[in-house]
C-alpha atoms as a PDB file:
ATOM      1  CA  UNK A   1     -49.777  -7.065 -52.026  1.00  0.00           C
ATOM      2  CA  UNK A   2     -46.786  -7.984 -50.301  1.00  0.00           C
ATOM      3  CA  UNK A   3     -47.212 -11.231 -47.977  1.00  0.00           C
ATOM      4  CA  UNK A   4     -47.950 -11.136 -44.330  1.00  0.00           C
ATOM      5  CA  UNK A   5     -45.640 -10.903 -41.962  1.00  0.00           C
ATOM      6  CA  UNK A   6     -45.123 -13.236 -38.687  1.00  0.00           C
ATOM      7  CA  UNK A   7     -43.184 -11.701 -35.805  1.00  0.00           C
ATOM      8  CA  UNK A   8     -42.294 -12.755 -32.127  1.00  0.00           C
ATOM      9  CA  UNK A   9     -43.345  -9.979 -29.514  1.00  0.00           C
ATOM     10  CA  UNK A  10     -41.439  -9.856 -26.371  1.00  0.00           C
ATOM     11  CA  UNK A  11     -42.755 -12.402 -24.584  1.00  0.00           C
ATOM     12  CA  UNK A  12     -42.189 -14.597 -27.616  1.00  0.00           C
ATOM     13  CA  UNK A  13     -44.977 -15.301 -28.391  1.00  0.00           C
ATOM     14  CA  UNK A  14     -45.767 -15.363 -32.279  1.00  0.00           C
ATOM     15  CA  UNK A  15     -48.312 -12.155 -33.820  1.00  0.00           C
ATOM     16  CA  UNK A  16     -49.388 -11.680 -37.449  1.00  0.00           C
ATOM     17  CA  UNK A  17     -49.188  -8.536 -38.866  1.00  0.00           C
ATOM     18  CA  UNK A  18     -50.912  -7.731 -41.857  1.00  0.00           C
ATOM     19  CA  UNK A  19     -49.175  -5.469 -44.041  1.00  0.00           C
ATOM     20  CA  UNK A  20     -52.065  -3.540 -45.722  1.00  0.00           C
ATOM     21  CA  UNK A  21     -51.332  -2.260 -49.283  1.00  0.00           C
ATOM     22  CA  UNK A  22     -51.233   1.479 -49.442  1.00  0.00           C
ATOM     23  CA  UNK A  23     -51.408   1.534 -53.067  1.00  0.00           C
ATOM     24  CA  UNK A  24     -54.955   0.351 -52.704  1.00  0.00           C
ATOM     25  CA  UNK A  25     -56.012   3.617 -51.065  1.00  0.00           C
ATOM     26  CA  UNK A  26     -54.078   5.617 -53.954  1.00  0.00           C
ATOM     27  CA  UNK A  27     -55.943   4.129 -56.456  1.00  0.00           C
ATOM     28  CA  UNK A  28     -59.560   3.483 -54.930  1.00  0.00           C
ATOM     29  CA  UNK A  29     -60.288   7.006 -52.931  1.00  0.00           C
ATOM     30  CA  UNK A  30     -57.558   9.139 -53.980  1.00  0.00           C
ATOM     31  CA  UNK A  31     -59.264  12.254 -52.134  1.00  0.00           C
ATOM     32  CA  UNK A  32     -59.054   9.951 -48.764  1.00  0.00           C
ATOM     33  CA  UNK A  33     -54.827   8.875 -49.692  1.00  0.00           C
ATOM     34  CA  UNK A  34     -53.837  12.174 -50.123  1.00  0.00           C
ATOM     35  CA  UNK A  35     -55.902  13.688 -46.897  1.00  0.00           C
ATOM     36  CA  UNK A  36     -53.859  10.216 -45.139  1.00  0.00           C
ATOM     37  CA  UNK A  37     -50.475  11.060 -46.245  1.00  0.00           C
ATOM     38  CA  UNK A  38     -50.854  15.083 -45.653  1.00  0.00           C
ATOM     39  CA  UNK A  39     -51.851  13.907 -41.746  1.00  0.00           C
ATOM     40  CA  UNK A  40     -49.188  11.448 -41.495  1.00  0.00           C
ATOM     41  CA  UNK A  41     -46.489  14.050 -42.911  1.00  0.00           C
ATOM     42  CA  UNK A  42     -47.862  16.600 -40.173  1.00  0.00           C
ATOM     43  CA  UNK A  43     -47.221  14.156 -37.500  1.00  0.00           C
ATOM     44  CA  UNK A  44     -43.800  12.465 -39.049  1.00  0.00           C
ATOM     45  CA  UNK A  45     -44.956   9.250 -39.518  1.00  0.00           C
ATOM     46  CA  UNK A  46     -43.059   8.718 -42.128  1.00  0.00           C
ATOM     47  CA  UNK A  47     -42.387   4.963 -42.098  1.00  0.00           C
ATOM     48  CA  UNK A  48     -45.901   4.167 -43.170  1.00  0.00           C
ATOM     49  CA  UNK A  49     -46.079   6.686 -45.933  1.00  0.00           C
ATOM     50  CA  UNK A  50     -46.857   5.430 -49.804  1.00  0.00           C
ATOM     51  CA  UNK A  51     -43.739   7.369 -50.609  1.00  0.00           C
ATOM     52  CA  UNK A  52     -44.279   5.869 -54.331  1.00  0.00           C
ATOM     53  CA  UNK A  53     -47.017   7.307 -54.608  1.00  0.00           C
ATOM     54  CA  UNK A  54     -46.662  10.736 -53.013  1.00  0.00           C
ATOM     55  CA  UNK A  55     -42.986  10.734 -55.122  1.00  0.00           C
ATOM     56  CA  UNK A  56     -45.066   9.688 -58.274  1.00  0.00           C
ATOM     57  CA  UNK A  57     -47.374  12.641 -58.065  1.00  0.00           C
ATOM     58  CA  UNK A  58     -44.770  15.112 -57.277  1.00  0.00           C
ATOM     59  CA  UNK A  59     -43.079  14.513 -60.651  1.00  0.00           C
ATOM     60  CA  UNK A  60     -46.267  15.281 -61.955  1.00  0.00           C
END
Protein backbone atom coordinates (compact mmCIF):
# COMPACT_ATOMS: atom_id res chain seq x y z
CA UNK A 1 0.00 0.00 0.00
CA UNK A 2 1.45 3.07 -1.10
CA UNK A 3 2.10 5.69 1.88
CA UNK A 4 -0.24 8.43 2.82
CA UNK A 5 -0.24 11.45 1.44
CA UNK A 6 -0.11 15.07 3.25
CA UNK A 7 -1.42 18.01 1.24
CA UNK A 8 -2.09 21.82 1.93
CA UNK A 9 -5.80 22.85 0.99
CA UNK A 10 -6.36 26.36 0.07
CA UNK A 11 -6.41 27.94 3.06
CA UNK A 12 -3.14 26.18 3.84
CA UNK A 13 -3.93 24.43 6.12
CA UNK A 14 -2.38 20.77 6.14
CA UNK A 15 -5.12 17.47 5.30
CA UNK A 16 -4.21 13.77 5.16
CA UNK A 17 -5.38 11.84 2.54
CA UNK A 18 -5.38 8.30 2.69
CA UNK A 19 -4.71 6.66 -0.43
CA UNK A 20 -6.77 3.41 -0.13
CA UNK A 21 -5.35 0.38 -2.06
CA UNK A 22 -7.59 -0.67 -4.86
CA UNK A 23 -5.90 -3.85 -5.30
CA UNK A 24 -7.39 -4.86 -2.01
CA UNK A 25 -10.91 -4.79 -3.44
CA UNK A 26 -9.60 -6.88 -6.60
CA UNK A 27 -8.47 -9.48 -4.62
CA UNK A 28 -10.94 -9.67 -1.51
CA UNK A 29 -14.62 -9.21 -3.29
CA UNK A 30 -13.86 -9.40 -6.83
CA UNK A 31 -17.77 -9.41 -7.68
CA UNK A 32 -17.88 -5.86 -5.67
CA UNK A 33 -14.27 -4.43 -7.86
CA UNK A 34 -15.58 -5.20 -10.99
CA UNK A 35 -19.37 -3.79 -10.24
CA UNK A 36 -16.86 -0.46 -8.84
CA UNK A 37 -14.87 -0.07 -11.88
CA UNK A 38 -17.95 -0.77 -14.47
CA UNK A 39 -19.76 2.40 -12.39
CA UNK A 40 -16.77 4.46 -12.36
CA UNK A 41 -16.14 3.82 -16.26
CA UNK A 42 -19.95 4.87 -16.80
CA UNK A 43 -19.38 8.06 -15.08
CA UNK A 44 -15.53 8.75 -16.37
CA UNK A 45 -13.91 8.65 -13.32
CA UNK A 46 -11.15 7.43 -14.58
CA UNK A 47 -8.38 8.74 -12.30
CA UNK A 48 -9.38 6.42 -9.51
CA UNK A 49 -9.69 3.34 -11.61
CA UNK A 50 -7.38 0.01 -10.73
CA UNK A 51 -6.39 0.26 -14.35
CA UNK A 52 -3.87 -2.77 -13.42
CA UNK A 53 -6.24 -4.63 -12.67
CA UNK A 54 -9.02 -3.99 -15.17
CA UNK A 55 -5.82 -4.10 -17.94
CA UNK A 56 -4.76 -7.47 -16.23
CA UNK A 57 -8.09 -9.11 -16.80
CA UNK A 58 -8.55 -7.88 -20.23
CA UNK A 59 -5.48 -9.82 -21.41
CA UNK A 60 -7.16 -12.59 -20.01
Amino acid sequence: MPPDRISANQFGMMTIEIETNRQSLYETDYLRWLETTVEKLQIQDYSNIDWENLIEKSDN
